[in-house]
C-alpha atoms as a PDB file:
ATOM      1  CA  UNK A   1      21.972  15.493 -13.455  1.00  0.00           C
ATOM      2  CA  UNK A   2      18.716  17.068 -12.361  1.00  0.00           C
ATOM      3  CA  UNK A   3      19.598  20.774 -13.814  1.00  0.00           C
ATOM      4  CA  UNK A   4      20.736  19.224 -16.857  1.00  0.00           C
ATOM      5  CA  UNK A   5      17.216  16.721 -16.961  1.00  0.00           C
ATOM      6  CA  UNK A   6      15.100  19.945 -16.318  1.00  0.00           C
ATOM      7  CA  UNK A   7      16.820  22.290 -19.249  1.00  0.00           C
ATOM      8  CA  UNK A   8      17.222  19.910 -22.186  1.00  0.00           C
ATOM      9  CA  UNK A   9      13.394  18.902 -22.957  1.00  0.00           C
ATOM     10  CA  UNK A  10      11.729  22.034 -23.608  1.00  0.00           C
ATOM     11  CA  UNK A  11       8.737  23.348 -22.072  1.00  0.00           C
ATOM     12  CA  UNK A  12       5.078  22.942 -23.567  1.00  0.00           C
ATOM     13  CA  UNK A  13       2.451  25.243 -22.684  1.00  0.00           C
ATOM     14  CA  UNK A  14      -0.638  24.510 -20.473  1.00  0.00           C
ATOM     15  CA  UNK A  15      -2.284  25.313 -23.784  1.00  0.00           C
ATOM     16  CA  UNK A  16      -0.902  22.271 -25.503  1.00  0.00           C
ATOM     17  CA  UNK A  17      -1.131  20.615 -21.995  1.00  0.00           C
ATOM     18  CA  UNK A  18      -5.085  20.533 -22.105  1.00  0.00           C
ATOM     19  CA  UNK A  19      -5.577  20.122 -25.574  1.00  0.00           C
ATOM     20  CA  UNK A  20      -3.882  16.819 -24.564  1.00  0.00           C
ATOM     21  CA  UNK A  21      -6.385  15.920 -21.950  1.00  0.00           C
ATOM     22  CA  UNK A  22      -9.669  15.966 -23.843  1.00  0.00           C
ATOM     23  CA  UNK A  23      -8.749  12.583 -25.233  1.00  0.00           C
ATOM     24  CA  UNK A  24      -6.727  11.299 -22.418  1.00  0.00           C
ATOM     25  CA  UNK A  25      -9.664   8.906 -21.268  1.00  0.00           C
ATOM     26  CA  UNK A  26     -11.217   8.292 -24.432  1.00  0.00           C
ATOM     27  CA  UNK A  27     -13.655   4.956 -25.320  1.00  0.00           C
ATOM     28  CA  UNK A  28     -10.746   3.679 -26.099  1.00  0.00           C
ATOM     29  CA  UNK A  29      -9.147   3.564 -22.627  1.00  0.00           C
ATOM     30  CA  UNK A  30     -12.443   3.059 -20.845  1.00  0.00           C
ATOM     31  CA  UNK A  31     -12.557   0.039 -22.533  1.00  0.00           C
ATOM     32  CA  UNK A  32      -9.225  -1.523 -21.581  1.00  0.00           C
ATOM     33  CA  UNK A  33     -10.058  -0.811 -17.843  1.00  0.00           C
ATOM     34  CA  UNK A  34     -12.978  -3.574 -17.924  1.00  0.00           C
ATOM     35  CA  UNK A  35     -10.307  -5.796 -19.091  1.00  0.00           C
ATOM     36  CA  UNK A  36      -7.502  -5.105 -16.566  1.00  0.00           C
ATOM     37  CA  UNK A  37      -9.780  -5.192 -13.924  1.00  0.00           C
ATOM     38  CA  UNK A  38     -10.975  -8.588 -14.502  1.00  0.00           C
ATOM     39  CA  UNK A  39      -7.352  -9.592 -15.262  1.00  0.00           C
ATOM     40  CA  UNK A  40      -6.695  -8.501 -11.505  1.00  0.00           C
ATOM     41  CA  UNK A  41      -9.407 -10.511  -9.818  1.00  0.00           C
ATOM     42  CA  UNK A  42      -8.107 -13.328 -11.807  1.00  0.00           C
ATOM     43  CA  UNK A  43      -4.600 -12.766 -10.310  1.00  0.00           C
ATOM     44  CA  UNK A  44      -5.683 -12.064  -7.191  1.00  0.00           C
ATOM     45  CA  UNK A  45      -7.860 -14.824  -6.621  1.00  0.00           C
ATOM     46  CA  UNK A  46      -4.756 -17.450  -7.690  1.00  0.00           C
ATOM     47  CA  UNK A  47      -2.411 -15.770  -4.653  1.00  0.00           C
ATOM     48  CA  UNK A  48      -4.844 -15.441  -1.887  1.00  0.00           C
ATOM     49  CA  UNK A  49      -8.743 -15.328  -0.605  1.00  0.00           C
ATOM     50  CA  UNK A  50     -11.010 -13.016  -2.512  1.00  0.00           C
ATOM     51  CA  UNK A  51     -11.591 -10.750   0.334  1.00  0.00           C
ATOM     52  CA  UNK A  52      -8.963  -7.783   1.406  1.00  0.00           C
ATOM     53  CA  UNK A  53      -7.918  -8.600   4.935  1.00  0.00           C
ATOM     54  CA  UNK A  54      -5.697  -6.840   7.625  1.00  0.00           C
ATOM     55  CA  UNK A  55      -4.332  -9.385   9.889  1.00  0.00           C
ATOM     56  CA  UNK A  56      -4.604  -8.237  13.721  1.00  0.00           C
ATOM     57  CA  UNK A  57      -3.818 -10.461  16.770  1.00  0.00           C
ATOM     58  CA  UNK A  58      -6.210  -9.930  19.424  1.00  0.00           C
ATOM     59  CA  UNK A  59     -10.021 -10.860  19.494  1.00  0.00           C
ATOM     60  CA  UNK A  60     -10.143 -10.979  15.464  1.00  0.00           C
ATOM     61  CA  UNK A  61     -13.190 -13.356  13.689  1.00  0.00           C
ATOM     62  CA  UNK A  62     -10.870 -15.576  12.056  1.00  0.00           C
ATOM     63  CA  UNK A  63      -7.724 -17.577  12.771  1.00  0.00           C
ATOM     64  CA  UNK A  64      -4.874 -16.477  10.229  1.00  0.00           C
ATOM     65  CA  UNK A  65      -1.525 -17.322  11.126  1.00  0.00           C
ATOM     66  CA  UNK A  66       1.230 -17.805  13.594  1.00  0.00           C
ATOM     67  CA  UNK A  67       4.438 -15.816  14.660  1.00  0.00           C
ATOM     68  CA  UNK A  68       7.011 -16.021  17.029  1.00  0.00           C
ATOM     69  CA  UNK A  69       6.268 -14.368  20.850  1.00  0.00           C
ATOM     70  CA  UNK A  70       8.350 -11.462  21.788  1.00  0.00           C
ATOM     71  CA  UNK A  71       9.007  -9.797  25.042  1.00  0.00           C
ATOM     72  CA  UNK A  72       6.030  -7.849  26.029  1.00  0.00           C
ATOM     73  CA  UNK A  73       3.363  -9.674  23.818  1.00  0.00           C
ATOM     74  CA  UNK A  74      -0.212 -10.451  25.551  1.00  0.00           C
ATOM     75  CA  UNK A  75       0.499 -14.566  27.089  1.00  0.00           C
ATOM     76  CA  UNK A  76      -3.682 -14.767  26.337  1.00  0.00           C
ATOM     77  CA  UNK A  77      -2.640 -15.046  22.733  1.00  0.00           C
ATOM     78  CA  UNK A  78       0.101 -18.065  23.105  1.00  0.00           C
ATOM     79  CA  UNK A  79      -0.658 -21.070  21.417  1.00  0.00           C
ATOM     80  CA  UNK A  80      -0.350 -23.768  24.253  1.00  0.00           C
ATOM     81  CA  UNK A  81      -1.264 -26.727  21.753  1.00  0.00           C
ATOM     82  CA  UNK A  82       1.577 -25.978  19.539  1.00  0.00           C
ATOM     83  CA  UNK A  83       3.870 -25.379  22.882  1.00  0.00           C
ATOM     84  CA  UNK A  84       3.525 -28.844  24.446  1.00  0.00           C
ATOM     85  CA  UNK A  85       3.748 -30.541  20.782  1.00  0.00           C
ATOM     86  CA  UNK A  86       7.229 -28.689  19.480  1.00  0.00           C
ATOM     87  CA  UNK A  87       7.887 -26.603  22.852  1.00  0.00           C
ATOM     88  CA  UNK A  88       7.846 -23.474  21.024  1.00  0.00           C
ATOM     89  CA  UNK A  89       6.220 -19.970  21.710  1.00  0.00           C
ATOM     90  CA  UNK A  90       4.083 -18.809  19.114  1.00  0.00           C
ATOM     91  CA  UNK A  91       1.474 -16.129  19.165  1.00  0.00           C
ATOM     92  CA  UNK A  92      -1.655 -17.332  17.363  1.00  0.00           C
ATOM     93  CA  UNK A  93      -2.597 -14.334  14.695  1.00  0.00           C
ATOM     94  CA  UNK A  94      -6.398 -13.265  13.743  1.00  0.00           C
ATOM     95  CA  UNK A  95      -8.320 -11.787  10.661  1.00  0.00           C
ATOM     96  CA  UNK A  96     -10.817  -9.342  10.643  1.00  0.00           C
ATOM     97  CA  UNK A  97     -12.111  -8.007   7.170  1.00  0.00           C
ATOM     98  CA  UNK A  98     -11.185  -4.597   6.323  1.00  0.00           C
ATOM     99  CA  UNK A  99     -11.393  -2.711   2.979  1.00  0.00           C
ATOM    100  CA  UNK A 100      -7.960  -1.653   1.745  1.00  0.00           C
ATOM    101  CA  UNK A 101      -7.192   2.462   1.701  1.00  0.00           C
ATOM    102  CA  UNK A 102      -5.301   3.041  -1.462  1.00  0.00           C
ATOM    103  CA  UNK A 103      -3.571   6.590  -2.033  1.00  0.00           C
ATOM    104  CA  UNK A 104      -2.515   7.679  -5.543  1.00  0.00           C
ATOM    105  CA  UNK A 105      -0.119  10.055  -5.621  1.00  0.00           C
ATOM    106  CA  UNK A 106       0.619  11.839  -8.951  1.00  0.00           C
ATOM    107  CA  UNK A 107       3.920  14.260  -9.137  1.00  0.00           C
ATOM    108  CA  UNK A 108       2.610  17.055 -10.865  1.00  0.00           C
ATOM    109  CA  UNK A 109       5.633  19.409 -10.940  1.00  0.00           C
ATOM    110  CA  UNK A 110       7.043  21.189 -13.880  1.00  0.00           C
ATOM    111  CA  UNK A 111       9.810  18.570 -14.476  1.00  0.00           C
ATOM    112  CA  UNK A 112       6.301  16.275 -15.348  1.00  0.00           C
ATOM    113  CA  UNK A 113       5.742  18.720 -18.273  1.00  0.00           C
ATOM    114  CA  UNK A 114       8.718  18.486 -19.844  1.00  0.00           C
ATOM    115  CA  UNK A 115       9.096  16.669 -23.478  1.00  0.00           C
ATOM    116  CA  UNK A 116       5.294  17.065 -24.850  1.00  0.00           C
ATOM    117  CA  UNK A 117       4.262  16.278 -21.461  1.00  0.00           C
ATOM    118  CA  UNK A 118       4.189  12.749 -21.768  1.00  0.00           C
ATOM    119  CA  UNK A 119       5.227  12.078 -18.511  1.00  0.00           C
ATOM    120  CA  UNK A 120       2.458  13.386 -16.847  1.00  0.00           C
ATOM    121  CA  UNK A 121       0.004  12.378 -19.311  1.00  0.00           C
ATOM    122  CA  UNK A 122       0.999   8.628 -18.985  1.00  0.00           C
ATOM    123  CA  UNK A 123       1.043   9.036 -14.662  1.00  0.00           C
ATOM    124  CA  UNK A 124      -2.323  10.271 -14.741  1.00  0.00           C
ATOM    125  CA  UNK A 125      -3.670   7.228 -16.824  1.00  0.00           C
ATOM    126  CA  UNK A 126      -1.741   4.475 -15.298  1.00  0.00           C
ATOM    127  CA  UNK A 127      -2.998   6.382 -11.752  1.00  0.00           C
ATOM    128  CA  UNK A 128      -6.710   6.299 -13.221  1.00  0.00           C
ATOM    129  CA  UNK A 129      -6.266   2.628 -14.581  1.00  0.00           C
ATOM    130  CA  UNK A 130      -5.112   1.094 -11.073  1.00  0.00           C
ATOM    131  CA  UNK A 131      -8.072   3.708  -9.558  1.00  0.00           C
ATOM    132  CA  UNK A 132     -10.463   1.523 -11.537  1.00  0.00           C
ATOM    133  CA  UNK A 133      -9.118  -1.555 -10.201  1.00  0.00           C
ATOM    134  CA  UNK A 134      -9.287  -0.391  -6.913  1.00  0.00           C
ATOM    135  CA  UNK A 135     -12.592   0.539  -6.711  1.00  0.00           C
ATOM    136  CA  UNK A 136     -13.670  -2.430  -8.975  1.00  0.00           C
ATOM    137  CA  UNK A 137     -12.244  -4.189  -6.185  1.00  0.00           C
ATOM    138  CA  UNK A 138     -14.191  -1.836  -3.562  1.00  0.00           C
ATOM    139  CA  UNK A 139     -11.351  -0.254  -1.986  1.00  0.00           C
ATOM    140  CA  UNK A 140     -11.397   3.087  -0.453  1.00  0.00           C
ATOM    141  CA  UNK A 141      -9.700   5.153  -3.612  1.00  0.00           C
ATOM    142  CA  UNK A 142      -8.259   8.773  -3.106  1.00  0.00           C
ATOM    143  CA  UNK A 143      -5.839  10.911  -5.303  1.00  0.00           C
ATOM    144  CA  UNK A 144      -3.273  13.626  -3.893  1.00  0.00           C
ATOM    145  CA  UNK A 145      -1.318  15.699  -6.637  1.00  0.00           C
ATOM    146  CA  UNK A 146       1.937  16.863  -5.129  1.00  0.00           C
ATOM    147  CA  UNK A 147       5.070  19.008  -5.929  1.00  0.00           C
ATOM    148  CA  UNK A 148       6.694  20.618  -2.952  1.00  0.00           C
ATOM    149  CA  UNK A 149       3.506  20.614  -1.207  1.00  0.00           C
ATOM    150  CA  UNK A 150      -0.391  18.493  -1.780  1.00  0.00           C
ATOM    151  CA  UNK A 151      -1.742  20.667  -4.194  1.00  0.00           C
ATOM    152  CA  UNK A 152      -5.300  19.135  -4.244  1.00  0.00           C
ATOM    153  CA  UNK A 153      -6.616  15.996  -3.476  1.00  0.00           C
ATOM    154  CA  UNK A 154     -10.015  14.208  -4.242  1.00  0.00           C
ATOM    155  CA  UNK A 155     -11.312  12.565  -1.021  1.00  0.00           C
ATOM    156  CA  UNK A 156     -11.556   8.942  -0.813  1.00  0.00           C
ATOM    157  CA  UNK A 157     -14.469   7.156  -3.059  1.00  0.00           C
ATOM    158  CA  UNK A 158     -15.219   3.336  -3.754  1.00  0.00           C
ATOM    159  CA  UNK A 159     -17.146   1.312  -6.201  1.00  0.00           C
ATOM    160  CA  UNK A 160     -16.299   1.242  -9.789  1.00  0.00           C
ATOM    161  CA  UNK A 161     -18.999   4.020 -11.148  1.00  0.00           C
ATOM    162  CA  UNK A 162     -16.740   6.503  -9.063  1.00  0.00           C
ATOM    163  CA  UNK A 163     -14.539   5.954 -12.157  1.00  0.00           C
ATOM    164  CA  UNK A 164     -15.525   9.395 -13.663  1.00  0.00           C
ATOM    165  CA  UNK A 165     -14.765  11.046 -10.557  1.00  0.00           C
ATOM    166  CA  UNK A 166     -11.141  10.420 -10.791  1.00  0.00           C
ATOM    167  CA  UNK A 167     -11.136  11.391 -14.568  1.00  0.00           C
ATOM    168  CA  UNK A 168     -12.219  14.633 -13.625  1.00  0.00           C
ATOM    169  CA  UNK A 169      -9.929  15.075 -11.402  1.00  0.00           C
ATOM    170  CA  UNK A 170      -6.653  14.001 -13.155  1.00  0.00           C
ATOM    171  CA  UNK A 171      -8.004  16.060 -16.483  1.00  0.00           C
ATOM    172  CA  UNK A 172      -7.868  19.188 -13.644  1.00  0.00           C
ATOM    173  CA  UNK A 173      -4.265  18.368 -12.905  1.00  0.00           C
ATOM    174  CA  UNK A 174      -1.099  20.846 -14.720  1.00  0.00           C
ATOM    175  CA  UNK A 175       2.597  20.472 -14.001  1.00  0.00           C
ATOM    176  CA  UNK A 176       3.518  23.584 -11.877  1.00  0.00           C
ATOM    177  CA  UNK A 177       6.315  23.999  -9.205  1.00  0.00           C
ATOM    178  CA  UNK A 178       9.383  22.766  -7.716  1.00  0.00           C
ATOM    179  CA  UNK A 179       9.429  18.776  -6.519  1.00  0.00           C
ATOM    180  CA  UNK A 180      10.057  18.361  -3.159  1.00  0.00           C
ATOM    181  CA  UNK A 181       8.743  15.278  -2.088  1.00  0.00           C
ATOM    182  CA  UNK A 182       9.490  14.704   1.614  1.00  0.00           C
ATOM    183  CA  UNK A 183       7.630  18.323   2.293  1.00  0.00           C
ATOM    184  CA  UNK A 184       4.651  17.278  -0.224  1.00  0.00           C
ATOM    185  CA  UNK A 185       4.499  13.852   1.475  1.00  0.00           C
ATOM    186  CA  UNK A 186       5.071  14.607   4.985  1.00  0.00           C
ATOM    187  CA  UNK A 187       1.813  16.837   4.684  1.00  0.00           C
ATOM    188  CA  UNK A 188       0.276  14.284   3.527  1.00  0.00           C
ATOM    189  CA  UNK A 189       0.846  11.372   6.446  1.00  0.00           C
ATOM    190  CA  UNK A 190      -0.452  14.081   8.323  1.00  0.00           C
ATOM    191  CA  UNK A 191      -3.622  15.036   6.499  1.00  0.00           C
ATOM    192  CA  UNK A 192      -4.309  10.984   6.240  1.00  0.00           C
ATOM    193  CA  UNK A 193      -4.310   8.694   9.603  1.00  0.00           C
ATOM    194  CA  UNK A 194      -5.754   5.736   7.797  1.00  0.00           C
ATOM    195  CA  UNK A 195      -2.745   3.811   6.551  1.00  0.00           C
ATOM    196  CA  UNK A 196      -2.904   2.084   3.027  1.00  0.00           C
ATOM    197  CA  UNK A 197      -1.399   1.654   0.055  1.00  0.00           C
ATOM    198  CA  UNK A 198       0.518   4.486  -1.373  1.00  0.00           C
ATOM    199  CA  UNK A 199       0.790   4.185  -5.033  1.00  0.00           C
ATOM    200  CA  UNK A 200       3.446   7.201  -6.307  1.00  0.00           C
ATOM    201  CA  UNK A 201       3.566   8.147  -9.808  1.00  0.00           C
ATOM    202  CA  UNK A 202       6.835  10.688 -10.120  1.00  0.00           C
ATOM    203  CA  UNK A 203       9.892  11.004 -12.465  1.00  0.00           C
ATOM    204  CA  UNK A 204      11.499  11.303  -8.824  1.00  0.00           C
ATOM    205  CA  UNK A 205      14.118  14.264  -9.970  1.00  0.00           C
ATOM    206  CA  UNK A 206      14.074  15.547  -6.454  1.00  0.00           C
ATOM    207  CA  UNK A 207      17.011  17.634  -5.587  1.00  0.00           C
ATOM    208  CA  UNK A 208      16.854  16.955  -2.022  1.00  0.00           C
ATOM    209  CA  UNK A 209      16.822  13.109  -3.087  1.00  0.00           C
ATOM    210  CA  UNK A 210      14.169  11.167  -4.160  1.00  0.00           C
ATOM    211  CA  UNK A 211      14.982   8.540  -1.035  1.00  0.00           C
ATOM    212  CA  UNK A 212      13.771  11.086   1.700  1.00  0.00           C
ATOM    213  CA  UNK A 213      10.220  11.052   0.515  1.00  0.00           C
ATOM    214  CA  UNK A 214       9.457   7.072  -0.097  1.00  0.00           C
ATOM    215  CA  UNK A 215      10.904   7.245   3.646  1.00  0.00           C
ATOM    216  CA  UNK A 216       8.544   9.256   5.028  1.00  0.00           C
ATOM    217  CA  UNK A 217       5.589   7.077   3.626  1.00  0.00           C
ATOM    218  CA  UNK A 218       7.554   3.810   5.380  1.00  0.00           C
ATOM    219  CA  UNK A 219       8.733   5.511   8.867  1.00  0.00           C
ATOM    220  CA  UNK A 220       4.509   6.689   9.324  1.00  0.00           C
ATOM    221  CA  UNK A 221       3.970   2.667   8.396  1.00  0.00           C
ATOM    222  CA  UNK A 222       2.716   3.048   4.825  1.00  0.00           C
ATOM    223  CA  UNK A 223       3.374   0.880   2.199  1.00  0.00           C
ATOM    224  CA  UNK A 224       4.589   2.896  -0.884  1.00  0.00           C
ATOM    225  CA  UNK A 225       4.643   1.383  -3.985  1.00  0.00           C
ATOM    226  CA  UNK A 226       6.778   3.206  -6.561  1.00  0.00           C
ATOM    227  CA  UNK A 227       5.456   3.559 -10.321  1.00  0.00           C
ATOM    228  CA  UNK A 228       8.798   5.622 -11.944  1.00  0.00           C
ATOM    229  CA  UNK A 229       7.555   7.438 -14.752  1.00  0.00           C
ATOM    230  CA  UNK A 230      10.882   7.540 -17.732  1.00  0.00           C
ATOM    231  CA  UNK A 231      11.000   9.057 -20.883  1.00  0.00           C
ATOM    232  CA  UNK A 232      14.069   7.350 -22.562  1.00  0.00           C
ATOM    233  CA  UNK A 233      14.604  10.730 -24.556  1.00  0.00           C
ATOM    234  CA  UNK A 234      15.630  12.070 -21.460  1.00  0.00           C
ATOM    235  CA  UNK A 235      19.080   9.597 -21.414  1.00  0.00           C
ATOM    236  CA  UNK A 236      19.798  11.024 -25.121  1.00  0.00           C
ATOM    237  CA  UNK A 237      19.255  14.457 -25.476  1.00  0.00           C
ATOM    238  CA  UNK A 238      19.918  15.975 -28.841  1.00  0.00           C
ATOM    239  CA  UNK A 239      22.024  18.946 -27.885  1.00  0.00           C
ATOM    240  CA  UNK A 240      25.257  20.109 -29.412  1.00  0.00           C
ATOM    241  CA  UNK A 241      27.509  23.010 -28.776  1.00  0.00           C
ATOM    242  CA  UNK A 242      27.401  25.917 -26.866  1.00  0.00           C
ATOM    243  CA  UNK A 243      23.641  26.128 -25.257  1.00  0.00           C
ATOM    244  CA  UNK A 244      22.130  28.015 -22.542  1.00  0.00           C
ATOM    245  CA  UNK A 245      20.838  25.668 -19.885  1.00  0.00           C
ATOM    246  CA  UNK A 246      17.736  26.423 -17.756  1.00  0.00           C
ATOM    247  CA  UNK A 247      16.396  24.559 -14.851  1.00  0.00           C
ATOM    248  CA  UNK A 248      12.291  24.013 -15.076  1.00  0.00           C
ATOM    249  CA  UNK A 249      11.569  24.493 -11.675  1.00  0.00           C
ATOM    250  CA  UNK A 250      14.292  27.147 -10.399  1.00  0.00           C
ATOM    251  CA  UNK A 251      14.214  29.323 -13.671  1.00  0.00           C
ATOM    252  CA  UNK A 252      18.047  28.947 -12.819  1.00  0.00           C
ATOM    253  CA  UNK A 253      20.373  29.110 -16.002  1.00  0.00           C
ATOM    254  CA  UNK A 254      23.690  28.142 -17.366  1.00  0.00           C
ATOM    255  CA  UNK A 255      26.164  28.149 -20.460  1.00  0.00           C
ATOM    256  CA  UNK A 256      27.120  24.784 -21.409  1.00  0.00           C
ATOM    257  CA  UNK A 257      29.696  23.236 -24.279  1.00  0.00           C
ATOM    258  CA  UNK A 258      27.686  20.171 -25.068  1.00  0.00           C
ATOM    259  CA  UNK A 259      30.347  17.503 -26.937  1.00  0.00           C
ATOM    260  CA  UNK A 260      29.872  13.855 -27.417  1.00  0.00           C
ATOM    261  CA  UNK A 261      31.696  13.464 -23.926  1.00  0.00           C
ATOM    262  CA  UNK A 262      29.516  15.213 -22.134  1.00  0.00           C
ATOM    263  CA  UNK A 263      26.766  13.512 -23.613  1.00  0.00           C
ATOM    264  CA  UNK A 264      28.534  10.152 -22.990  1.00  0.00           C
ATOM    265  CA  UNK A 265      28.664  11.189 -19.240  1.00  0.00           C
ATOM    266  CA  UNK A 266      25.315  12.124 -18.959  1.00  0.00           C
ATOM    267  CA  UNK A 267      24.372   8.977 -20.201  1.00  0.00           C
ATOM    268  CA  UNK A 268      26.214   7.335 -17.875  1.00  0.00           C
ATOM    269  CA  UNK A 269      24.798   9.500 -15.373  1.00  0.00           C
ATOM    270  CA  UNK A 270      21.467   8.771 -16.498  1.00  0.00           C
ATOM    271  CA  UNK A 271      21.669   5.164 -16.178  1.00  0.00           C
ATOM    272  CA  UNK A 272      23.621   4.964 -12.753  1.00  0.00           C
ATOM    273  CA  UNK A 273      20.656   7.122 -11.512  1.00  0.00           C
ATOM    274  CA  UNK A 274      17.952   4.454 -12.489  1.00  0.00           C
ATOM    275  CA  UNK A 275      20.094   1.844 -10.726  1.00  0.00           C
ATOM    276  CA  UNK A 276      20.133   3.962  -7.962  1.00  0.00           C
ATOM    277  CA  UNK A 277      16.551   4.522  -7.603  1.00  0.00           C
ATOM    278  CA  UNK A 278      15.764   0.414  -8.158  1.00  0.00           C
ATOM    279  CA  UNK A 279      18.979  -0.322  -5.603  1.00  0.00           C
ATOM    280  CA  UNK A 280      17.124   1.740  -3.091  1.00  0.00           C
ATOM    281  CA  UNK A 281      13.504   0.365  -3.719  1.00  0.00           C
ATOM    282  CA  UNK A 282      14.667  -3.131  -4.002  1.00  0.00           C
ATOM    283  CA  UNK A 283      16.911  -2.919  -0.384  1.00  0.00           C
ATOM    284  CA  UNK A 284      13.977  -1.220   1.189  1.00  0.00           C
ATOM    285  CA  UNK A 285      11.541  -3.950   0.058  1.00  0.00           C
ATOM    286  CA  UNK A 286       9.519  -1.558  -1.687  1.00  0.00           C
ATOM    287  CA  UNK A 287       7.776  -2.760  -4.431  1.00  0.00           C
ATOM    288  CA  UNK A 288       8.967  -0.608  -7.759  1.00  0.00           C
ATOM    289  CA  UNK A 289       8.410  -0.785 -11.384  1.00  0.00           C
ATOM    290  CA  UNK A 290       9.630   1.731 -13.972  1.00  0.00           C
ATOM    291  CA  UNK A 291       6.988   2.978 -16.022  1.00  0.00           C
ATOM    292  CA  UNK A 292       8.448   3.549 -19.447  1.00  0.00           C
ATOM    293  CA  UNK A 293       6.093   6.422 -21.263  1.00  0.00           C
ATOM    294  CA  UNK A 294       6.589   4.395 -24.923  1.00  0.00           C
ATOM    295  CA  UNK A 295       5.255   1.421 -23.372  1.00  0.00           C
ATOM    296  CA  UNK A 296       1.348   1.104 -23.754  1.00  0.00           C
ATOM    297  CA  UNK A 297      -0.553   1.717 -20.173  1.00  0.00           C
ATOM    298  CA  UNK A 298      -2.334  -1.724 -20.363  1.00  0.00           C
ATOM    299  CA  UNK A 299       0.890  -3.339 -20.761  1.00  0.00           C
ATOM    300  CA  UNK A 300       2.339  -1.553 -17.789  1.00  0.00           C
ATOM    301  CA  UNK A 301      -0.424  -2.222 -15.587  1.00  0.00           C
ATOM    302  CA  UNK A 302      -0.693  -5.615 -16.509  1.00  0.00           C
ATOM    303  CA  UNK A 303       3.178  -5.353 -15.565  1.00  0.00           C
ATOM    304  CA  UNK A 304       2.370  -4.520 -11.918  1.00  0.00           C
ATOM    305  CA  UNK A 305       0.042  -7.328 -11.448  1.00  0.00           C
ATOM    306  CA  UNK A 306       2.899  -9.876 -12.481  1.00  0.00           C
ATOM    307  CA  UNK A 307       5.575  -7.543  -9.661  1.00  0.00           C
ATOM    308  CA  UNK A 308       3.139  -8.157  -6.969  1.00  0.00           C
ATOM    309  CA  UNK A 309       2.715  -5.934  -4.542  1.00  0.00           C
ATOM    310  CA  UNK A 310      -0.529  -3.913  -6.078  1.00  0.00           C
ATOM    311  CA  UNK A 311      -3.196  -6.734  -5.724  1.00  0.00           C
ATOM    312  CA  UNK A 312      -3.472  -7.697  -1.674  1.00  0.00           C
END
């Protein structure tokens, strides 16, 4: 599925490529960020306090919550009140305020050229849209571009001016390289000791399996949040007969007899694969939505406000 993903699509140039980027963050987009961003505080205010919190039990400033005492837990945090009332051991949970550290990750490997480059056009502006939320929300905002390695990243930045900072660097960003993202994202837990949010914008056609890399980000005790960048073309290619085959990122190539069969199976393929990824995401708890690149960006991001999971 991956060779045959990376061969039927057709590569554009970088020329093309950053032709496309001079209007990627036009007025038009700047103005639809204002707007999404005061959608969020609106959502976020209806599911919890207006301040971003990481709850801590120890000598916190605020009281937050309860949960039940394990082996090994400090007794000075027990709850003797609620003990003699329903003889139960709870450990009594504190607040203290603490900005949130969100990562965006953008897959910028050759497979995120492919089409007319769509795919990597749309990651980098639903990346810079939830940026501007972010930082409207004064978050700690960085951005890591990865294939099978961090190719670059722009250092963490808050407040909402910052904005053009992260256009810059997305314009900057080409598809290049194989995907490999446990290597690209194993680097990167280690470059970054803060944990946060880990927003990752990919097409996920890993060959060493997409599952490997959203693991790395939850064994180091990050919480990824998936954004699946699809191109629906890529379920129907319009291939028939005998065509040479060439993978995007290997250079490999191959001779294939394309008949309605085969293009039945690879559909079939296609699909099982996107049920594959969600399966995973969904038994994992990790909060996923698939980003189709014909759907306007506002509409997806206002799409991750109602899956929860973004605004905390």
């Amino acid at each position: 599925l991956m060779g045959f993903l990376d061969t039927v699509l057709g590569r554009k140039g970088p020329t093309a490529a950053k032709a496309d980027s001079d209007d990627l963050f036009d007025d038009d987009f700047q103005r639809k960020l204002d707007y999404l961003a005061l959608v969020s505080k609106r959502v976020f205010a209806g599911r919890m306090r207006a301040e971003r919190r990481t709850k801590k039990s120890g000598s916190g400033v605020e009281f937050a919550d309860h949960r039940d005492y394990q082996p090994g837990d400090d007794f000075r945090y027990l709850d003797w009140n609620v003990y003699q009332r329903f003889d139960r051991l709870l450990l009594r949970l504190y607040e203290e305020e603490e900005d949130l550290a969100i990562y965006f990750i953008v897959d910028a490997s050759s497979s995120m050229g492919f089409g007319d480059g769509k795919k990597l056009r749309y990651a980098k502006r639903v990346a810079a849209a939830l940026a501007y939320v972010g930082l409207a929300n004064l978050d700690r905002v960085s951005i890591v571009s990865t294939t099978d390695r961090v190719l670059d990243r722009m250092p963490a930045t808050r407040g909402k001016a910052r904005i053009f900072k992260v256009f810059r660097f997305l314009k900057e960003l080409e598809p290049e390289g194989q995907t490999n993202l446990e290597e690209a994202l194993k680097k990167f837990v280690a470059q970054n000791k803060r944990r946060g949010l880990v927003v990752l914008a990919s097409d996920l056609y890993d060959p060493q399996g997409f599952e490997r890399g959203i693991n790395v980000l939850r064994y180091n005790k990050f919480d990824p949040f998936v954004v699946h960048i699809v191109d629906p073309a890529e379920g129907k290619p319009n291939l028939a007969g005998d065509v040479l085959l060439y993978d995007c990122e290997t250079g490999d190539e191959r001779e294939v007899t394309v008949t309605a069969k085969v293009l039945e199976r690879f559909e079939t393929a296609y699909k099982k694969y996107l049920d594959d990824i969600h399966h995973f995401c969904t038994s994992k708890q990790v909060p996923y939505i698939q980003a189709d690149v014909d759907v306007p960006f506002d509409e997806l991001i206002l799409r991750v406000f109602r899956r929860g999971g973004f605004l905390r």
